[in-house]
N, C-alpha and C. Protein backbone atom coordinates (compact mmCIF):
# COMPACT_ATOMS: atom_id res chain seq x y z
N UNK A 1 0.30 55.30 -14.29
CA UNK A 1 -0.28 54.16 -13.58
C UNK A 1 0.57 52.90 -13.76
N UNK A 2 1.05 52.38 -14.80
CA UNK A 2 1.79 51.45 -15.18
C UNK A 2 3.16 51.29 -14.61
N UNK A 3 3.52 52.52 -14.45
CA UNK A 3 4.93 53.18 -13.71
C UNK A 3 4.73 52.54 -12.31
N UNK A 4 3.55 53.22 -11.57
CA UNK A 4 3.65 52.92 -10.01
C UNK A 4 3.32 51.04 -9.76
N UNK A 5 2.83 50.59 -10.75
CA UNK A 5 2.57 49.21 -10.77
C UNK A 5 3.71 48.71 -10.63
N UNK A 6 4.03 48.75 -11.94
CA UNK A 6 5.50 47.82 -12.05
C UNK A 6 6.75 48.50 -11.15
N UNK A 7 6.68 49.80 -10.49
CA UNK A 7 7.73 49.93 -9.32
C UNK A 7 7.31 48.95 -8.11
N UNK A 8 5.92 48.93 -7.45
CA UNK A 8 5.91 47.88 -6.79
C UNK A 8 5.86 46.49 -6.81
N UNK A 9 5.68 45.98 -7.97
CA UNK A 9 6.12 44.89 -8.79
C UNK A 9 7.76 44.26 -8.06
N UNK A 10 8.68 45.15 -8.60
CA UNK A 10 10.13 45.13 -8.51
C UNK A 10 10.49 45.44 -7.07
N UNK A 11 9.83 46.33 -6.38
CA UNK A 11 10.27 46.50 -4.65
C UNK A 11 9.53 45.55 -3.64
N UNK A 12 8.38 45.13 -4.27
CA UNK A 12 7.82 44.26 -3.27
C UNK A 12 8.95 42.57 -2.83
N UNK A 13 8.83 43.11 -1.25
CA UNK A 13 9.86 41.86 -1.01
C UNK A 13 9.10 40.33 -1.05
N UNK A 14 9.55 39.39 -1.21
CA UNK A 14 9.46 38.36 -1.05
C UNK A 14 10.03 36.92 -0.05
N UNK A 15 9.33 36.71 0.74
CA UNK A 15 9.83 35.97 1.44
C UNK A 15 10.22 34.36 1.49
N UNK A 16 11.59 33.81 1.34
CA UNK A 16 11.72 32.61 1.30
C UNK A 16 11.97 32.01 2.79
N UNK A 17 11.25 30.78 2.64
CA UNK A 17 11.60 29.91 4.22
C UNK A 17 12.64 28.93 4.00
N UNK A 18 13.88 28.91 4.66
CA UNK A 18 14.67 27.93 5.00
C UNK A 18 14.42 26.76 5.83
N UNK A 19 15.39 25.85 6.17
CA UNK A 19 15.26 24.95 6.81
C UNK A 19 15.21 25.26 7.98
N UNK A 20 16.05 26.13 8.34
CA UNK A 20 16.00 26.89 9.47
C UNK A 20 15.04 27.64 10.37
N UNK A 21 14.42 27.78 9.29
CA UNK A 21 13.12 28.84 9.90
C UNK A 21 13.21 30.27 9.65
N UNK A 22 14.41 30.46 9.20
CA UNK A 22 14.79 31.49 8.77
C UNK A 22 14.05 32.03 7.46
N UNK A 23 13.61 33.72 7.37
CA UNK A 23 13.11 34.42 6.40
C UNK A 23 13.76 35.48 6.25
N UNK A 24 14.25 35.68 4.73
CA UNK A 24 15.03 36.55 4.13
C UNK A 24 13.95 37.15 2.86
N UNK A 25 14.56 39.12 2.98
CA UNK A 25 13.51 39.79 1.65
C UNK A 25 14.36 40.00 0.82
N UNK A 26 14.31 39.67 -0.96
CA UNK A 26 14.59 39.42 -1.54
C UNK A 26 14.53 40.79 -2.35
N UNK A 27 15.33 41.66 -2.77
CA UNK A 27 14.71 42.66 -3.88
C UNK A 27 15.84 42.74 -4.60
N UNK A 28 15.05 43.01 -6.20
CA UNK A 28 16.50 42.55 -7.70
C UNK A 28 17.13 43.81 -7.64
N UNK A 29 18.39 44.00 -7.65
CA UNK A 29 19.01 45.20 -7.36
C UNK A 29 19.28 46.17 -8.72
N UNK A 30 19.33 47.10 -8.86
CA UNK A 30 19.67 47.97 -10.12
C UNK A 30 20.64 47.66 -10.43
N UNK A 31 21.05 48.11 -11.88
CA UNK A 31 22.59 48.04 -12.33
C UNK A 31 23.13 49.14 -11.76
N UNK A 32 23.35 49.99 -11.06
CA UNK A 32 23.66 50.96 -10.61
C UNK A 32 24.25 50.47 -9.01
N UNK A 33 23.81 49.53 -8.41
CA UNK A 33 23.67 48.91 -7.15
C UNK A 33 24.76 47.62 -7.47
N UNK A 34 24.84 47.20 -8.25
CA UNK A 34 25.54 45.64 -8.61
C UNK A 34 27.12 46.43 -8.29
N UNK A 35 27.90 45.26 -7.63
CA UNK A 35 29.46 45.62 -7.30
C UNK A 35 29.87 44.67 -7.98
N UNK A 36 31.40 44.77 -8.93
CA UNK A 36 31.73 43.97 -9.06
C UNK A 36 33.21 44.15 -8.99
N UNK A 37 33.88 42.78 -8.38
CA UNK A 37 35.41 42.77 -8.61
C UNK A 37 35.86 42.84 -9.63
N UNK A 38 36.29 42.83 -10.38
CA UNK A 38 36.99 42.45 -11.58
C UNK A 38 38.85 42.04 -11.42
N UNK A 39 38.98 42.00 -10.29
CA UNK A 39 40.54 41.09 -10.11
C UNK A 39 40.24 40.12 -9.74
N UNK A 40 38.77 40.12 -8.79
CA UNK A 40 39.02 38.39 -8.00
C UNK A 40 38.00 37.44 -9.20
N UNK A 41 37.77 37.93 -10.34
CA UNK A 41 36.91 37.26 -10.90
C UNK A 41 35.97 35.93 -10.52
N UNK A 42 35.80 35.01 -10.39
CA UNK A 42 34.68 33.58 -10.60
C UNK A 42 35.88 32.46 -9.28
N UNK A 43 35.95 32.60 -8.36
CA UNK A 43 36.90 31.88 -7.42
C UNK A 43 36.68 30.38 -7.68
N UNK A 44 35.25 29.91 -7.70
CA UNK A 44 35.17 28.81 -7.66
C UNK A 44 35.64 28.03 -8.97
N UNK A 45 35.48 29.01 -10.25
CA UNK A 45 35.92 28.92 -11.55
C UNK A 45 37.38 28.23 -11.87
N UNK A 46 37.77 29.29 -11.38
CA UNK A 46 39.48 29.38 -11.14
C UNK A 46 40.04 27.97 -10.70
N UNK A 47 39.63 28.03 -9.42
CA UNK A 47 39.96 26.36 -8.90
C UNK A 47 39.15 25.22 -9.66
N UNK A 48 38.46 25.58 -10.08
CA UNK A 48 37.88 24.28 -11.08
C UNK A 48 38.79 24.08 -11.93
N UNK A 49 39.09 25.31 -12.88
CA UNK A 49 40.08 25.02 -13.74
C UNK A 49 41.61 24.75 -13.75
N UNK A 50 41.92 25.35 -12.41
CA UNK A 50 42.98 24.60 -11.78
C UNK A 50 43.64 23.04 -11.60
N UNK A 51 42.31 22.47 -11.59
CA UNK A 51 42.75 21.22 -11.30
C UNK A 51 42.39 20.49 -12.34
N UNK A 52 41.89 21.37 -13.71
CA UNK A 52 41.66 20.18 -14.76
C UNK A 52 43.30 20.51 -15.54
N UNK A 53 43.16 21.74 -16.02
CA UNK A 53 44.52 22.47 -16.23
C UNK A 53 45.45 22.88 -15.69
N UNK A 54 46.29 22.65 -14.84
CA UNK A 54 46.92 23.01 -13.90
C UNK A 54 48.51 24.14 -14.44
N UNK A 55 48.70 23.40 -16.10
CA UNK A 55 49.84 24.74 -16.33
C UNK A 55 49.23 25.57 -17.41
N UNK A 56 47.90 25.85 -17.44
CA UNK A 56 47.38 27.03 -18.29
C UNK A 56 46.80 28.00 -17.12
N UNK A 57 47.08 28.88 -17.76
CA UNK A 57 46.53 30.28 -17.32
C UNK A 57 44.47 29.99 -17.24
N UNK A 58 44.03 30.53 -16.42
CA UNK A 58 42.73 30.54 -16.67
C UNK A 58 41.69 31.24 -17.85
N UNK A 59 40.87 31.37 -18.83
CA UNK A 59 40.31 32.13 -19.43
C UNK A 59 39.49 33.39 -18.47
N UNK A 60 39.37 34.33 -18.53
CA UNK A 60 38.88 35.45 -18.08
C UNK A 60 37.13 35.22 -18.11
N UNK A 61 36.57 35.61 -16.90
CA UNK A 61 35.13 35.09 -17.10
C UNK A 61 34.52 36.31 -17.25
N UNK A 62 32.83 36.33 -17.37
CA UNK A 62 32.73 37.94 -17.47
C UNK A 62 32.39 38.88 -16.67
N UNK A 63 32.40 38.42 -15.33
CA UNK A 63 32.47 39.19 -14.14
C UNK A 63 33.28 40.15 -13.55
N UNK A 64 34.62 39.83 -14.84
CA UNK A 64 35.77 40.54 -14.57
C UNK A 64 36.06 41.38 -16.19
N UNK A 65 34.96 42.04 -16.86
CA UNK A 65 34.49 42.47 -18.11
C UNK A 65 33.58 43.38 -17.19
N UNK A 66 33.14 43.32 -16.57
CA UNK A 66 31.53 44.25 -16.24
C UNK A 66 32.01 45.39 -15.30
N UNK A 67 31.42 46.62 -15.54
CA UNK A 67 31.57 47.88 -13.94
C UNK A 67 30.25 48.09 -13.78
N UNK A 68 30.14 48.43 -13.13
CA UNK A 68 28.88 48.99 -12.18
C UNK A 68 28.73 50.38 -13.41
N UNK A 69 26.77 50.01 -13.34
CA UNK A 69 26.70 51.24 -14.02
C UNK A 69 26.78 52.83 -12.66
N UNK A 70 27.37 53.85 -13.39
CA UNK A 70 27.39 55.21 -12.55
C UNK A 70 25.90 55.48 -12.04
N UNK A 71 25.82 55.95 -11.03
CA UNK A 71 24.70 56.37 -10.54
C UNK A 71 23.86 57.51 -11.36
N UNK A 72 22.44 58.05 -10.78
CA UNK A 72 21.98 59.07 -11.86
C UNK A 72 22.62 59.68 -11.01
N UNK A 73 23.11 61.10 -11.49
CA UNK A 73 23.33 62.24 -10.82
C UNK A 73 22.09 63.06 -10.08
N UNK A 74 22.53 63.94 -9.68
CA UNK A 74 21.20 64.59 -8.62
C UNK A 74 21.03 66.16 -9.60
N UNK A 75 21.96 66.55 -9.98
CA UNK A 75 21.98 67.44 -11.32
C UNK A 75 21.99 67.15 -12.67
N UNK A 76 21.58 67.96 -13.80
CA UNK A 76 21.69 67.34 -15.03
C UNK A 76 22.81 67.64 -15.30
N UNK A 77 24.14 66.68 -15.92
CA UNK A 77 25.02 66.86 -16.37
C UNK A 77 25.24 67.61 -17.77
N UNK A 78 26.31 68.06 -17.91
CA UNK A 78 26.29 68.88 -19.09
C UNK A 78 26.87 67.88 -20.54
N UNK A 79 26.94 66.90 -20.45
CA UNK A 79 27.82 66.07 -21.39
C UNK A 79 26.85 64.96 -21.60
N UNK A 80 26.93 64.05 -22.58
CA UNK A 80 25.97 62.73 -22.66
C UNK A 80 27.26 62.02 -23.15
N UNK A 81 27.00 60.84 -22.10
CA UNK A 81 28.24 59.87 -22.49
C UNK A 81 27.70 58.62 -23.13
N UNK A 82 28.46 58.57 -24.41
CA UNK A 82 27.79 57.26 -25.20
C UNK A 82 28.66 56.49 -25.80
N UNK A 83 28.87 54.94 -25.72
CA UNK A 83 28.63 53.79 -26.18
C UNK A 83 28.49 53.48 -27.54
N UNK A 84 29.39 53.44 -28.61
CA UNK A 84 28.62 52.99 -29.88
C UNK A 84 29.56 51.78 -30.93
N UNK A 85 29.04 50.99 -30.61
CA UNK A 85 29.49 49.43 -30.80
C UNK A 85 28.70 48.90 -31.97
N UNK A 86 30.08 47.96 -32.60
CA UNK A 86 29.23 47.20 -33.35
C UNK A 86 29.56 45.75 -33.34
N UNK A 87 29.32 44.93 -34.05
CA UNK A 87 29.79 43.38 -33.80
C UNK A 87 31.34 42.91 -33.49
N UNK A 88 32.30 44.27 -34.53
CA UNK A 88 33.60 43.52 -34.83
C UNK A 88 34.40 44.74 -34.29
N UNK A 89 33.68 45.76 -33.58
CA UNK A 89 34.30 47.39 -33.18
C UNK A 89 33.63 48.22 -32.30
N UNK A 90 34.61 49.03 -31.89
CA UNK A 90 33.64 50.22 -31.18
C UNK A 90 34.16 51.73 -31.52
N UNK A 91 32.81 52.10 -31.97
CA UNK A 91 33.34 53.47 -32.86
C UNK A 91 33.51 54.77 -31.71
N UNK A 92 32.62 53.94 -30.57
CA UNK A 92 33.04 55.42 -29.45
C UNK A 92 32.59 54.44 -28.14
N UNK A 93 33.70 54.72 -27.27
CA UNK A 93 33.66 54.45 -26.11
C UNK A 93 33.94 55.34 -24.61
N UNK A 94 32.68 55.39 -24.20
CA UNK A 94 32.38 56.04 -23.10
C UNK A 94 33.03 58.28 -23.48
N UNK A 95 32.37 57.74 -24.73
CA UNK A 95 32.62 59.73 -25.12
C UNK A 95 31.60 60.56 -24.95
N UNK A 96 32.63 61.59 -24.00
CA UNK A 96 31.14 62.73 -23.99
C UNK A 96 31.12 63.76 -24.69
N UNK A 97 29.72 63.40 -25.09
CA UNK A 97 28.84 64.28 -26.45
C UNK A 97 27.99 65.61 -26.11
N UNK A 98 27.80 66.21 -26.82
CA UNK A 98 26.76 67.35 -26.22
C UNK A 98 24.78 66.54 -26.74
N UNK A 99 25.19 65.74 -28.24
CA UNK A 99 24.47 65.10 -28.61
C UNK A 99 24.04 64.02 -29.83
N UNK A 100 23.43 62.94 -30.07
CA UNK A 100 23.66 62.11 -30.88
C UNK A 100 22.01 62.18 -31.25
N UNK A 101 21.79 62.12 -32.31
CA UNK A 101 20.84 61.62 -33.17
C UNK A 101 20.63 60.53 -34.05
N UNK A 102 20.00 59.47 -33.46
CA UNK A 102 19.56 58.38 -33.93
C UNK A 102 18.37 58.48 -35.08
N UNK A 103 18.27 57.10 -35.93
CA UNK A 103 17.44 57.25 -36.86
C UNK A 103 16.06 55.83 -36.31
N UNK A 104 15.46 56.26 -35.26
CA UNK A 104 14.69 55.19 -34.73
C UNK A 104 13.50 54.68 -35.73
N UNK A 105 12.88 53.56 -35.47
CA UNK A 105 11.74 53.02 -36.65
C UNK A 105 10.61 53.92 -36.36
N UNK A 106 10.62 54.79 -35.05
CA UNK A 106 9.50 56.18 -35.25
C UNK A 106 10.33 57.49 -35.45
N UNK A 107 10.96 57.47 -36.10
CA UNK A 107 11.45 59.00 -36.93
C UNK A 107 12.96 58.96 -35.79
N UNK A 108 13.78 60.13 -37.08
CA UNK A 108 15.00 60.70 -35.99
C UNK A 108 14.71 61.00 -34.60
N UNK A 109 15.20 60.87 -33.48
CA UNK A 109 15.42 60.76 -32.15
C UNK A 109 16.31 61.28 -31.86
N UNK A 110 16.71 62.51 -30.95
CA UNK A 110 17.75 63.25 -30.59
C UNK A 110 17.93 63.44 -29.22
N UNK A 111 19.11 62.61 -28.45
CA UNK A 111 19.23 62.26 -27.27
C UNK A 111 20.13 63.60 -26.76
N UNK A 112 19.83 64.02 -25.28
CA UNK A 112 20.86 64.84 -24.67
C UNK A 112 20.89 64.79 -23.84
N UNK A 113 21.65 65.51 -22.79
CA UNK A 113 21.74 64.62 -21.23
C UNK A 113 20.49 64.90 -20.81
N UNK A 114 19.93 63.66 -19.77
CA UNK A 114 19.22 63.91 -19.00
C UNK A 114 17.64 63.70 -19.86
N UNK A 115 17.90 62.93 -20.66
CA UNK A 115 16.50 62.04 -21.36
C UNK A 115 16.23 61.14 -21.25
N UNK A 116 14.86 61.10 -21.22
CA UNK A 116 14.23 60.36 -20.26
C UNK A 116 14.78 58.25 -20.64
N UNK A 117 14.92 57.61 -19.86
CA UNK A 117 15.24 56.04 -20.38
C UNK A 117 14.29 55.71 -21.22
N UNK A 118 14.84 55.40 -22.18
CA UNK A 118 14.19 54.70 -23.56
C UNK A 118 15.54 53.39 -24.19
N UNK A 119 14.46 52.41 -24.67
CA UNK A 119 15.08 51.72 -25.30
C UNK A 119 14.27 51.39 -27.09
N UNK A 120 15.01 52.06 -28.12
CA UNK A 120 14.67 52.32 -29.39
C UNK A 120 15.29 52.05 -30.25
N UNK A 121 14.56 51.04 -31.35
CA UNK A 121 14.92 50.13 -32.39
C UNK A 121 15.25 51.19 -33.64
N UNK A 122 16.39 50.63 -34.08
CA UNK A 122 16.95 51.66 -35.34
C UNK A 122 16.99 50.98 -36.49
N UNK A 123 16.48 51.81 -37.79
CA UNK A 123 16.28 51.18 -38.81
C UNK A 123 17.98 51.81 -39.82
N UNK A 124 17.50 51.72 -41.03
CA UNK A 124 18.84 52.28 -41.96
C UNK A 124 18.67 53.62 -42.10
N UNK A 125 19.82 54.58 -41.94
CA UNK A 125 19.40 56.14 -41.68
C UNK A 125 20.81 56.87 -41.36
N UNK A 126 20.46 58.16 -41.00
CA UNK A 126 22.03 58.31 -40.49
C UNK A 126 21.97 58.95 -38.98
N UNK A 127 22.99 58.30 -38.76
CA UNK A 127 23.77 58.15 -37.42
C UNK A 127 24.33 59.46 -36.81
N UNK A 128 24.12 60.59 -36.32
CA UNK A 128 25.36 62.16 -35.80
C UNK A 128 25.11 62.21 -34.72
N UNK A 129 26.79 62.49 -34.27
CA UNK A 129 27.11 62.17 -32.96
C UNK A 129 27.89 63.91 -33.12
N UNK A 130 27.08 64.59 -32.21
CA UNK A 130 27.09 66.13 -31.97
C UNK A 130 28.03 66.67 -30.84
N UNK A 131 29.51 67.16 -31.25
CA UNK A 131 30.43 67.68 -30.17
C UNK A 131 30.90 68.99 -30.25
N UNK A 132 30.19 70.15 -29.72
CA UNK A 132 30.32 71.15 -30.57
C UNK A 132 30.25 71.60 -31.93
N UNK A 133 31.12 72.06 -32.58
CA UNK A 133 30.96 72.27 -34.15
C UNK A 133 31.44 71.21 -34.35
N UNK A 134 31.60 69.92 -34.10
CA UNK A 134 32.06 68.81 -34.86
C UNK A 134 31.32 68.01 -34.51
N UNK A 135 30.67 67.43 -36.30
CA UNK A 135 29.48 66.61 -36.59
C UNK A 135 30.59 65.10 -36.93
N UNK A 136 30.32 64.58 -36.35
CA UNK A 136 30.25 62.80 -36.89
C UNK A 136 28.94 62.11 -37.47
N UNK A 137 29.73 62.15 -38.74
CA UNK A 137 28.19 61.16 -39.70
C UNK A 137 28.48 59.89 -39.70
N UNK A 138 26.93 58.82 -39.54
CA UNK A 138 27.35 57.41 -39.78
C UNK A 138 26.27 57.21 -40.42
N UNK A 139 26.01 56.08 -41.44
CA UNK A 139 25.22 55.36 -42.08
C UNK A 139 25.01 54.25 -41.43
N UNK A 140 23.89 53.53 -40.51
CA UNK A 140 23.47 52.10 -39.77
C UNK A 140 22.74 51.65 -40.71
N UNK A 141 22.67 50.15 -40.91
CA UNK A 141 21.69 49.40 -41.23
C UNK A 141 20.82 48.73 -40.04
N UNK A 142 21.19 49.01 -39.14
CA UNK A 142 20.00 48.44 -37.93
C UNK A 142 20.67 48.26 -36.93
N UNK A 143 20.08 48.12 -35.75
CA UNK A 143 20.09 47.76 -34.31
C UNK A 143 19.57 48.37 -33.09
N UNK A 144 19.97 49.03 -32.20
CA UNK A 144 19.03 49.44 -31.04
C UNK A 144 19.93 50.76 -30.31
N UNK A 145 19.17 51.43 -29.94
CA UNK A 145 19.79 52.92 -28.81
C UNK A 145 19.07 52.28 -27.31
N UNK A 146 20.36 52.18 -26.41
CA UNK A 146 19.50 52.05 -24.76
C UNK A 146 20.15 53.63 -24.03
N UNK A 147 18.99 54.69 -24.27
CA UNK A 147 19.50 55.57 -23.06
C UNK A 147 19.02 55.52 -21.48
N UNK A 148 19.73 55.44 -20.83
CA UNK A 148 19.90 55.78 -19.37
C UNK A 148 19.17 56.80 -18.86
N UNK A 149 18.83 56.19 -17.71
CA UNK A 149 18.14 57.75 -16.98
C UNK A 149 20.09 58.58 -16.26
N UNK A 150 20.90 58.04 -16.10
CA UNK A 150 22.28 58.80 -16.05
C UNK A 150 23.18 59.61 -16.55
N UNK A 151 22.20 59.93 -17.93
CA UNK A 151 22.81 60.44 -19.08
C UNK A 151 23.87 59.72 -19.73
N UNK A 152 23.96 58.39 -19.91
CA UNK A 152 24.57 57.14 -20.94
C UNK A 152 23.59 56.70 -21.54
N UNK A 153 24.10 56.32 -22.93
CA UNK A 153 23.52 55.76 -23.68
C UNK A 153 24.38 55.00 -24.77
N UNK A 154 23.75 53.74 -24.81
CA UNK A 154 24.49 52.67 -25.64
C UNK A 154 23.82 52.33 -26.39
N UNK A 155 24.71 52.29 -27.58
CA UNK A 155 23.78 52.37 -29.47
C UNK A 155 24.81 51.20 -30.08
N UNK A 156 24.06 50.07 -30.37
CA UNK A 156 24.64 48.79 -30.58
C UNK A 156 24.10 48.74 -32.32
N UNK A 157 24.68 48.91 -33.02
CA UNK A 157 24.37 48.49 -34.85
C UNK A 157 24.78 47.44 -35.51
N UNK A 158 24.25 47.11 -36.11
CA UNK A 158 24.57 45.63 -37.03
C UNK A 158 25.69 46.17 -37.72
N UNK A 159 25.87 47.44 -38.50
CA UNK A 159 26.69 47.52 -39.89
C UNK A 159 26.88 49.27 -39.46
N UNK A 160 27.51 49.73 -39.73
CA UNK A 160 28.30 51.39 -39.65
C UNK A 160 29.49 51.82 -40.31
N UNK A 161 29.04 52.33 -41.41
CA UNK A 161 30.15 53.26 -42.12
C UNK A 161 30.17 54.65 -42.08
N UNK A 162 30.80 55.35 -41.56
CA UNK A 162 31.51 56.61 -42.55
C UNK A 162 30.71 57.27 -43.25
N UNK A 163 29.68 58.54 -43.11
CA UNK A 163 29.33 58.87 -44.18
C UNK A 163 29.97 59.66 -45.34
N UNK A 164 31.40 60.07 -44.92
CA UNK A 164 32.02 60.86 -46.22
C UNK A 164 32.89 59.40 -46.85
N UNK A 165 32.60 58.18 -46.44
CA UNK A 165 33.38 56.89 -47.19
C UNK A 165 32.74 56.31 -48.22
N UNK A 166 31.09 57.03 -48.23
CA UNK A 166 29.97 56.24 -49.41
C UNK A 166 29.93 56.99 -50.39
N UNK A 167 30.02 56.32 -51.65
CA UNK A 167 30.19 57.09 -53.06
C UNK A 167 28.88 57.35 -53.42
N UNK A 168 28.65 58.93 -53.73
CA UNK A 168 26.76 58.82 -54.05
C UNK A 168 27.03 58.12 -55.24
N UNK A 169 27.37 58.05 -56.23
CA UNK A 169 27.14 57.42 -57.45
C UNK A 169 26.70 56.02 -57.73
N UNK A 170 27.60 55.25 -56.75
CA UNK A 170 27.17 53.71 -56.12
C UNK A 170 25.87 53.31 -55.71
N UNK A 171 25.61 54.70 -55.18
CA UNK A 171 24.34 54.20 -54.29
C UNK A 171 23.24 54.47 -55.51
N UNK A 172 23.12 55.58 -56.24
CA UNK A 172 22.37 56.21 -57.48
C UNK A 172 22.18 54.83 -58.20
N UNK A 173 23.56 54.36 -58.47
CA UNK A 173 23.43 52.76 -58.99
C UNK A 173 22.70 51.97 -58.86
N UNK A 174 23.13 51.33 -57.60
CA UNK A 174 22.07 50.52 -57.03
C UNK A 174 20.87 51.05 -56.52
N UNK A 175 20.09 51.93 -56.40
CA UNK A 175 18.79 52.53 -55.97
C UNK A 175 18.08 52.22 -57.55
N UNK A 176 18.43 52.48 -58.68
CA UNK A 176 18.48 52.24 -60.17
C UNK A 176 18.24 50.81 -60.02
N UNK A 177 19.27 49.91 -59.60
CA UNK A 177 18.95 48.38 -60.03
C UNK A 177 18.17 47.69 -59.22
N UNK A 178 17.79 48.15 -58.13
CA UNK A 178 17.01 47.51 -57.56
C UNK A 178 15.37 48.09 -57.50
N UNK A 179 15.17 49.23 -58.20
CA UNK A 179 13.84 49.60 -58.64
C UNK A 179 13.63 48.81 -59.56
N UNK A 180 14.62 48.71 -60.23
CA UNK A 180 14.08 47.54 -61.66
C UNK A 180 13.69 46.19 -61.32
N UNK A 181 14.35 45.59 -60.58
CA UNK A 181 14.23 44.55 -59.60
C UNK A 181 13.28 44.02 -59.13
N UNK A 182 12.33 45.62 -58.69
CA UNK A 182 11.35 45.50 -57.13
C UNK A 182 10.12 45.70 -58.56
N UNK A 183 10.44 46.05 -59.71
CA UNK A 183 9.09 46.64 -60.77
C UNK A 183 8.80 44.97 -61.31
N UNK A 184 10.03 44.29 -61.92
CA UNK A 184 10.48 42.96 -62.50
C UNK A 184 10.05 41.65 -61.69
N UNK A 185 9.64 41.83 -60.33
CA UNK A 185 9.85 41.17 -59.54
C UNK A 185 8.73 39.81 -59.82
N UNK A 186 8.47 38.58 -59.78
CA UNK A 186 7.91 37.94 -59.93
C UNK A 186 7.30 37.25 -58.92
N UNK A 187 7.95 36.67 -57.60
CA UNK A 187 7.51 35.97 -56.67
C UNK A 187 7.43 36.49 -55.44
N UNK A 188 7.20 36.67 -54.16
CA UNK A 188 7.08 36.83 -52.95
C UNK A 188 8.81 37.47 -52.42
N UNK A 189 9.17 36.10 -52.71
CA UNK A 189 10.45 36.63 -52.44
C UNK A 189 11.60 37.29 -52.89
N UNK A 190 11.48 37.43 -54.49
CA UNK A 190 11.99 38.33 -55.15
C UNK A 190 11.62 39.78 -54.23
N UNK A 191 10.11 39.99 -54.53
CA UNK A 191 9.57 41.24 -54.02
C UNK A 191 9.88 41.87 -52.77
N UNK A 192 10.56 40.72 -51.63
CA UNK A 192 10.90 41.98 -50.72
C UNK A 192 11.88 42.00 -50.91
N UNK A 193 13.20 40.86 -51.27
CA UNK A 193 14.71 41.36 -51.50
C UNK A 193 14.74 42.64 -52.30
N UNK A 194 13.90 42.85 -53.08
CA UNK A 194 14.37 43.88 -54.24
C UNK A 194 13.70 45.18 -52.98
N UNK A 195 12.62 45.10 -51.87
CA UNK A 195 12.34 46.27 -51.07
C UNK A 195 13.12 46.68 -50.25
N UNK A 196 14.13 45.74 -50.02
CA UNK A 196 14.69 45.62 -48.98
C UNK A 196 16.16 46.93 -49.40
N UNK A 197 16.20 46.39 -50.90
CA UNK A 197 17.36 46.61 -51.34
C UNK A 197 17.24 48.16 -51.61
N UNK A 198 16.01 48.88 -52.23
CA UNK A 198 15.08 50.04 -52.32
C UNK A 198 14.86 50.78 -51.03
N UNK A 199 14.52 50.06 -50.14
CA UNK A 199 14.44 50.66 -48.92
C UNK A 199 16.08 51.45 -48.48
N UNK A 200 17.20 50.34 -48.37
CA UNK A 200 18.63 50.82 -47.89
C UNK A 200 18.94 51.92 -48.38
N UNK A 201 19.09 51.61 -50.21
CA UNK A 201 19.75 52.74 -50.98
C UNK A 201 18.83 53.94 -50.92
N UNK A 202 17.50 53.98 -50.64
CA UNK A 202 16.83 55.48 -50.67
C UNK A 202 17.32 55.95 -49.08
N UNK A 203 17.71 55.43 -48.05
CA UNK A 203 17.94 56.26 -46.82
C UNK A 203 20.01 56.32 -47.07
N UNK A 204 20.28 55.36 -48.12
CA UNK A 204 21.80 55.80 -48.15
C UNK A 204 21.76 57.55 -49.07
N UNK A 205 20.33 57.31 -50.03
CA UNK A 205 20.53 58.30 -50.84
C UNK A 205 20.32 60.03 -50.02
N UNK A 206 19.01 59.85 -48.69
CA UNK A 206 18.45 60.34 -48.27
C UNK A 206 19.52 61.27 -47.22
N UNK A 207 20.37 60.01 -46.48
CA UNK A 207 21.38 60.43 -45.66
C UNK A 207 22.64 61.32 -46.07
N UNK A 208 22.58 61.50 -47.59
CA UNK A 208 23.93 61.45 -48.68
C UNK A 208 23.56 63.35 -49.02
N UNK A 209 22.10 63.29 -49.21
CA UNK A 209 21.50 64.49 -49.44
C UNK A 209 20.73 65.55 -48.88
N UNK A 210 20.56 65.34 -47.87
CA UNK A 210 19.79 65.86 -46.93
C UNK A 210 20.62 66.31 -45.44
């Protein structure tokens, strides 16, 4: 029910009146529908900056950064192509996977082509990105999975390491000092730094062993 609502929500046209008398229907187009140049970038930009700067090169705007997302296919593809970025990197770009498993704030989540669009918040956990017999492990401390009804999906994380780069012993460590921490704890805010800190190292420990 909510589905057929909010589709006519988004298709219902809208009519604006000009000076003219003229009426035009208005409907927000998909990302799938959006064209973009990316040589002729921002024209009016360009000449703006032309005439303030006239012997610098222009900065690149982001119209000429963006593609059109691919259409859904009319078959299910056999590959899932994914996206996995972080603030200062990108650990995979536009690679196709057979499958990736996320660690969402409602349990592991295991994406493959042709699942259904979801957008799902990720807590600290581990990260496998499934290509045949070859497993890629990652450790996230947070951020979000957007899959596509196209079979893409883009998984944006705050923090991502390596899981054969984390020393269990480190983590044994600190899971140790920060129980003492979270037992010791005296004020409000002691008490969640030290959960916070309890929380990480038991899914570094969890991800390490399991």
């Amino acid at each position: 029910m909510f589905r057929q609502v909010a589709y006519r929500l988004l298709t219902r046209s809208t009519t604006t009146t000009y000076s003219a008398g003229a009426a035009a229907t208005v409907r927000r187009p998909y990302s799938t529908e959006v064209s973009t140049d990316a040589s002729s970038g921002d024209s009016a930009f360009v000449e703006a900056w032309k005439k303030v700067a006239p012997n610098i090169d222009p900065p690149k705007t982001p119209i000429q950064f963006m593609e059109p997302r691919p259409p859904t296919p009319s078959t299910l593809p056999s590959k899932l192509t994914v996206n996995f970025v972080l603030p200062y990197a990108a650990e995979l770009s536009k690679a196709e996977v057979d499958m990736v498993i996320v660690p969402a704030t409602t349990g592991q989540m295991g994406i493959l082509p042709g699942h259904v669009p979801t957008i799902a918040e990720l807590k600290p956990g581990l990260l496998s990105v499934h290509e045949g017999n070859d497993v890629k492990k990652y450790f996230i401390s947070s951020g979000f999975a957007f899959v596509h009804s196209n079979s893409y999906a883009d998984i944006m994380a705050v923090e991502a390491v390596p899981l054969d780069r984390i020393d269990p012993a480190q983590v044994q460590k600190g899971l140790s000092e920060f129980t003492q921490k979270l037992n010791s704890a005296s004020t409000d805010l002691d008490k969640a730094e030290a959960q916070i800190g309890v929380d990480v190292h038991s899914a570094l420990n969890s991800a390490l062993t399991g």
